[in-house]
N, C-alpha and C. Protein backbone atom coordinates (compact mmCIF):
# COMPACT_ATOMS: atom_id res chain seq x y z
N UNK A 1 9.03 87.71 39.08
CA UNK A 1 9.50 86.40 39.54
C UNK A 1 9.63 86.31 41.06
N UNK A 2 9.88 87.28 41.59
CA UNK A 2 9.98 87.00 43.09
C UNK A 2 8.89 87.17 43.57
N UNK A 3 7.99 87.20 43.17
CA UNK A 3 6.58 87.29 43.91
C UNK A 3 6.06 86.37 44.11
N UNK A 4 6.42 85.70 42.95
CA UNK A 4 5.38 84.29 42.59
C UNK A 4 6.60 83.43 43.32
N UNK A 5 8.16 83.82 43.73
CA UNK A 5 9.18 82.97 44.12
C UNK A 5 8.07 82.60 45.68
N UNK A 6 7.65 84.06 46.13
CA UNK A 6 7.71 84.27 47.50
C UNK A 6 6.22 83.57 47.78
N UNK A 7 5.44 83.81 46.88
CA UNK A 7 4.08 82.77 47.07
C UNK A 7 4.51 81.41 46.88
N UNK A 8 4.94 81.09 45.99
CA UNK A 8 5.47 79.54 45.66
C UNK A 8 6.04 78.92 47.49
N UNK A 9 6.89 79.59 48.11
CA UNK A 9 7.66 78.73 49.44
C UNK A 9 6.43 79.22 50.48
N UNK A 10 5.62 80.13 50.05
CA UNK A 10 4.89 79.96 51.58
C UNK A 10 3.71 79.04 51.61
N UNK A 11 3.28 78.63 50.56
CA UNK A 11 2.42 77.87 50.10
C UNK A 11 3.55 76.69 50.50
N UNK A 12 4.76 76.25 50.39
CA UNK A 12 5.52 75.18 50.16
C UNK A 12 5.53 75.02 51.71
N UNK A 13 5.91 76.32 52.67
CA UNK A 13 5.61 76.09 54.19
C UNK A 13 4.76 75.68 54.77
N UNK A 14 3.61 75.85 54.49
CA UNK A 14 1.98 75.85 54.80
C UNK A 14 1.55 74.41 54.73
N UNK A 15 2.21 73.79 53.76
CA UNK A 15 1.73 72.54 53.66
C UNK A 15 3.12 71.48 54.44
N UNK A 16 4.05 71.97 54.85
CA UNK A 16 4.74 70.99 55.76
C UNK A 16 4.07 70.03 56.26
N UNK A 17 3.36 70.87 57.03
CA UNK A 17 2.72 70.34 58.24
C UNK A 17 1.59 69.08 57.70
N UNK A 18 1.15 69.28 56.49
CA UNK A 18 0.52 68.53 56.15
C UNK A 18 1.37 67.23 55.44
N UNK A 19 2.46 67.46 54.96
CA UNK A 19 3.02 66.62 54.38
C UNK A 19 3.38 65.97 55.54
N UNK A 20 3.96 66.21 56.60
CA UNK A 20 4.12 65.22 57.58
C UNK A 20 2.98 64.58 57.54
N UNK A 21 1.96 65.19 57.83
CA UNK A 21 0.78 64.15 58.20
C UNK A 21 0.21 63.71 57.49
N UNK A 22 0.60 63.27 56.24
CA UNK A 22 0.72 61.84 55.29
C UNK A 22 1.12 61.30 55.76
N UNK A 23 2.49 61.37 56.35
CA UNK A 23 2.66 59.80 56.99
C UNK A 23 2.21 59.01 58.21
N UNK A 24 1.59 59.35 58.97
CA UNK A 24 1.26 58.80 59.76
C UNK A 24 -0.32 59.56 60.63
N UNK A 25 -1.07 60.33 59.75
CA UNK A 25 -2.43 60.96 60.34
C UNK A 25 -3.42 60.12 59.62
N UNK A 26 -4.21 59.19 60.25
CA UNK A 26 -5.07 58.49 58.67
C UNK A 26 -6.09 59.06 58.51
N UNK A 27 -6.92 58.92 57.59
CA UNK A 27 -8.40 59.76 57.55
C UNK A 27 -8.73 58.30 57.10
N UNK A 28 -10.40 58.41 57.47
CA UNK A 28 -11.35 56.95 58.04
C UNK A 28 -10.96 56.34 56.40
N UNK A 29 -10.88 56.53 54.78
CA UNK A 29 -10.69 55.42 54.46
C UNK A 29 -9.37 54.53 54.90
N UNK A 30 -8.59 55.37 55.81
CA UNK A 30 -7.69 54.80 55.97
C UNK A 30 -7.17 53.61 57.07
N UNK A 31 -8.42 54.05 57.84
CA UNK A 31 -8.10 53.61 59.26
C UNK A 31 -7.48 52.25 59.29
N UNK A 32 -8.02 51.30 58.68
CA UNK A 32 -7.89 50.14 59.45
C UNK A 32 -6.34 49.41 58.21
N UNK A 33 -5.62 50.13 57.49
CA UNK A 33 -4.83 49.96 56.78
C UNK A 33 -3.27 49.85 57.55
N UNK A 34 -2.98 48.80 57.24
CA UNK A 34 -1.37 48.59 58.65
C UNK A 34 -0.44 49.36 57.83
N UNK A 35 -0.07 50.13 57.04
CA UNK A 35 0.65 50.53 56.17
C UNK A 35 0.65 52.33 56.39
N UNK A 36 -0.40 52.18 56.47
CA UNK A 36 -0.34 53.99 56.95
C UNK A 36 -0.05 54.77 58.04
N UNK A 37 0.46 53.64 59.06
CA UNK A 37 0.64 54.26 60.21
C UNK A 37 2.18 54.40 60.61
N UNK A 38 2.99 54.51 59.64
CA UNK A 38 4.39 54.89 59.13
C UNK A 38 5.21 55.60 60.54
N UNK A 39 4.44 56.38 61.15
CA UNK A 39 4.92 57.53 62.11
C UNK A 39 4.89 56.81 63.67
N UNK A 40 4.29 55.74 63.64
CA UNK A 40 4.67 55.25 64.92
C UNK A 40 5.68 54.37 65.21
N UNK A 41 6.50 54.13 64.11
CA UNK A 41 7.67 53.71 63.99
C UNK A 41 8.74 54.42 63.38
N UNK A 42 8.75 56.01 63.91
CA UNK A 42 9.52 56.96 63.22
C UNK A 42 9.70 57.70 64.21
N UNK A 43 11.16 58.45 64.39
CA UNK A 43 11.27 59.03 65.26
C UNK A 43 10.41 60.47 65.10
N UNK A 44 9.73 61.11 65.41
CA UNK A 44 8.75 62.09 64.76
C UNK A 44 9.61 63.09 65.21
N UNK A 45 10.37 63.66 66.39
CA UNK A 45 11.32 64.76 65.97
C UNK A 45 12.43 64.83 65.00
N UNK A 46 13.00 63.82 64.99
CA UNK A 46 14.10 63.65 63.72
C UNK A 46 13.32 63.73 62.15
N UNK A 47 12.15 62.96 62.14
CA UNK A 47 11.97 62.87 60.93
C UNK A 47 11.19 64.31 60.17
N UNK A 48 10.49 65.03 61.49
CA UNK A 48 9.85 66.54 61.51
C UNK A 48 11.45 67.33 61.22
N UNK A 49 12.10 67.17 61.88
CA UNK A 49 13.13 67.86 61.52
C UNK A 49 14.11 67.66 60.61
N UNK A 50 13.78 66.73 60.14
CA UNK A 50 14.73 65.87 58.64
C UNK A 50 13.42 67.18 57.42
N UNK A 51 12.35 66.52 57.38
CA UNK A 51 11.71 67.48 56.76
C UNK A 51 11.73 69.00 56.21
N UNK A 52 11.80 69.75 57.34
CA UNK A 52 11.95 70.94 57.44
C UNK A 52 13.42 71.53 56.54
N UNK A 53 14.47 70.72 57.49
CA UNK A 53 15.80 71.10 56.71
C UNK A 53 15.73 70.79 55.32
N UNK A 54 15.08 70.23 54.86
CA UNK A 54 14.96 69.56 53.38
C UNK A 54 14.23 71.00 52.52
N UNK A 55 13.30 71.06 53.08
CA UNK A 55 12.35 72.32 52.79
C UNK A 55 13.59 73.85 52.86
N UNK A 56 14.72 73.70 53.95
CA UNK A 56 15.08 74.76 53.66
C UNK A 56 16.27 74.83 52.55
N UNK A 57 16.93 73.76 53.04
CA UNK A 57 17.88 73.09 51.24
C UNK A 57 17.48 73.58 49.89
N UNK A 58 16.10 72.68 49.86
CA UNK A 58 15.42 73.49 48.09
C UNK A 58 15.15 74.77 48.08
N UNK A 59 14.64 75.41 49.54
CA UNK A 59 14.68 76.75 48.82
C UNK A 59 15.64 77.71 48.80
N UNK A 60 16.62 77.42 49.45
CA UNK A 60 18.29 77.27 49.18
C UNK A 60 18.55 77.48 47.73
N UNK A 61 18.35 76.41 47.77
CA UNK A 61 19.22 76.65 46.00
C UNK A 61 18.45 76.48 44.99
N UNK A 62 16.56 76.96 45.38
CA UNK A 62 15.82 77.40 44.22
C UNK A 62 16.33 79.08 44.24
N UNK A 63 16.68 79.71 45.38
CA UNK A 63 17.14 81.06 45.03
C UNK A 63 17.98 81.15 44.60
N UNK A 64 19.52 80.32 44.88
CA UNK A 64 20.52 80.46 44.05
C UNK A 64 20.53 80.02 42.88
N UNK A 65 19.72 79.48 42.36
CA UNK A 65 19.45 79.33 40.75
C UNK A 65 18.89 81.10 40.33
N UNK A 66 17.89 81.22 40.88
CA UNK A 66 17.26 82.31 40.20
C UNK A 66 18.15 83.69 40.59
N UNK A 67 18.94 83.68 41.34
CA UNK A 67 20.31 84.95 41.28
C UNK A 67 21.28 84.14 40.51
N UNK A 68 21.12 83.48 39.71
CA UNK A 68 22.35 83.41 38.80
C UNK A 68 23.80 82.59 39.89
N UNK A 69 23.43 82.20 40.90
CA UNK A 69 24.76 81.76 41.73
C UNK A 69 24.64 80.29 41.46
N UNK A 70 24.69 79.81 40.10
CA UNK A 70 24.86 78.61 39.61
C UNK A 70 26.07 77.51 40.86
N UNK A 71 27.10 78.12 40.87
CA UNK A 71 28.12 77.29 41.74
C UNK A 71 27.46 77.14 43.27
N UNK A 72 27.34 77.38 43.90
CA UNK A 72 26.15 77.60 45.23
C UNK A 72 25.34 76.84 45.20
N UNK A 73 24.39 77.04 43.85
CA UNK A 73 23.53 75.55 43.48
C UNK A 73 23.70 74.42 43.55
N UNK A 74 25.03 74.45 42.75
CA UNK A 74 25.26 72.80 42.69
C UNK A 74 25.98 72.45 43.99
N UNK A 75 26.17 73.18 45.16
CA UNK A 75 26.45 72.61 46.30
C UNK A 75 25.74 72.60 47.06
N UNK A 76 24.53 73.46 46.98
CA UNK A 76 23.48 73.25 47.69
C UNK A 76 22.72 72.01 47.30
N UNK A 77 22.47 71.16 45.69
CA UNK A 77 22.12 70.30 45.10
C UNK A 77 22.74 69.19 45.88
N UNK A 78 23.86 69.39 45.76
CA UNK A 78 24.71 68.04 46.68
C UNK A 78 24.23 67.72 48.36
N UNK A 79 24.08 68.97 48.94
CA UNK A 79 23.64 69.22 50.03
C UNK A 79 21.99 68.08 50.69
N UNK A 80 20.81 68.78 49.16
CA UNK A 80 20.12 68.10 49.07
C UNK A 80 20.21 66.75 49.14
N UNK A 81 20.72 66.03 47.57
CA UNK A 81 20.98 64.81 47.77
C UNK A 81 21.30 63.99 49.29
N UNK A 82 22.01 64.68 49.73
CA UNK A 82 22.80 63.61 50.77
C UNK A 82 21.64 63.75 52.04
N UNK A 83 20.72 64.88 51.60
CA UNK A 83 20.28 64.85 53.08
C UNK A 83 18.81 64.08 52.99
N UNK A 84 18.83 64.08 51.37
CA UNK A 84 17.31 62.95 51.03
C UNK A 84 17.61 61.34 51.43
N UNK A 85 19.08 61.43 51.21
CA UNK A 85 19.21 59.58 51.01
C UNK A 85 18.89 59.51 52.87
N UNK A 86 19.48 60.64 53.27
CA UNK A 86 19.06 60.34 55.06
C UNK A 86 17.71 60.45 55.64
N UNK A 87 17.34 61.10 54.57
CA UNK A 87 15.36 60.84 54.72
C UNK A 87 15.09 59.62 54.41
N UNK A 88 15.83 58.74 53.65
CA UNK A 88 15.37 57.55 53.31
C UNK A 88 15.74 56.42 53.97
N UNK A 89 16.43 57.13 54.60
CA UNK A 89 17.54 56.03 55.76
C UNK A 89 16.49 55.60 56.87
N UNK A 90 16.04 57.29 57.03
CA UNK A 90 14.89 57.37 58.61
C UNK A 90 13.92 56.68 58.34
N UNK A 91 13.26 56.60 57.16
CA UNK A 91 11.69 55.63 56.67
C UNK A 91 12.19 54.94 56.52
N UNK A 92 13.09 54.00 56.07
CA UNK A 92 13.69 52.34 55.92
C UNK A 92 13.44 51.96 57.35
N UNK A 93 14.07 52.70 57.91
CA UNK A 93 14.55 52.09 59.76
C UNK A 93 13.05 52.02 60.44
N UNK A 94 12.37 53.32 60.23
CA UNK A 94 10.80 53.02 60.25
C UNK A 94 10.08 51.94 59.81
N UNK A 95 10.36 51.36 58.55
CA UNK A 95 9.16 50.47 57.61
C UNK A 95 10.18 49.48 58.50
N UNK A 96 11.29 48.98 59.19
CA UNK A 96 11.71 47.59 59.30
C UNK A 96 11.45 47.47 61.17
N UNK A 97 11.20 48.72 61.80
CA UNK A 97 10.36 48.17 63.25
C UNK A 97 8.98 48.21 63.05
N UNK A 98 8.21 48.74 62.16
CA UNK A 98 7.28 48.55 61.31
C UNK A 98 6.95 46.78 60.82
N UNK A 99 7.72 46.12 60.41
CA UNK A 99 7.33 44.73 60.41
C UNK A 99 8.62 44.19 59.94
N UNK A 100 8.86 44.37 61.31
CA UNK A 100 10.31 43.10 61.56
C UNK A 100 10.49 41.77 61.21
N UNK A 101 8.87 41.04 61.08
CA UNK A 101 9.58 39.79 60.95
C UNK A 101 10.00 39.46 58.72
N UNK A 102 9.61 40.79 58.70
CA UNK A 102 9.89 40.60 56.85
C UNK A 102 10.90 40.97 56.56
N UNK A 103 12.04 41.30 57.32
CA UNK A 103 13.85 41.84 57.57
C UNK A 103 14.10 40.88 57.90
């Protein structure tokens, strides 16, 4: 199990970088789409760094699940939660200087 734990997060690291750049890198079918360009109305260090901490949260308390530190979990779980709804806070505030006049 810890092998496949330890392949599972570096594979989960590896693609950060790419998951950021879903939001706001387009590839040509994308180009001319007003919707995909998410990141120029995002603070890109906060939201790079909203990311990351998120990434280190789950694997937070995907280990404390798998050592048995059930209580740890569920505060690391809470941890999560609160720090997703603030991921969602940062893309709201994005999508509404994004097209203000529909706020």
């Amino acid at each position: 199990p810890q092998a496949l734990l330890a392949e599972m997060f570096r594979n989960f690291y590896e693609n950060r970088g790419y998951t950021y750049q879903l939001l706001g890198k387009p590839s040509p079918p994308y180009l001319y789409d007003e919707f995909w360009y998410v990141d120029l109305y995002l603070d890109e260090y906060r939201w790079r760094e909203m990311l990351f901490d998120h990434l280190r949260l789950v694997e937070t308390e995907a280990v404390q699940m798998l050592q048995g530190n059930y209580q740890g979990s569920i505060a690391t779980y809470d941890a999560v939660e609160e720090q997703s709804l603030e991921m969602a806070d940062e893309m709201w505030r994005g999508i509404v200087r994004q097209f203000p006049r529909r706020f």
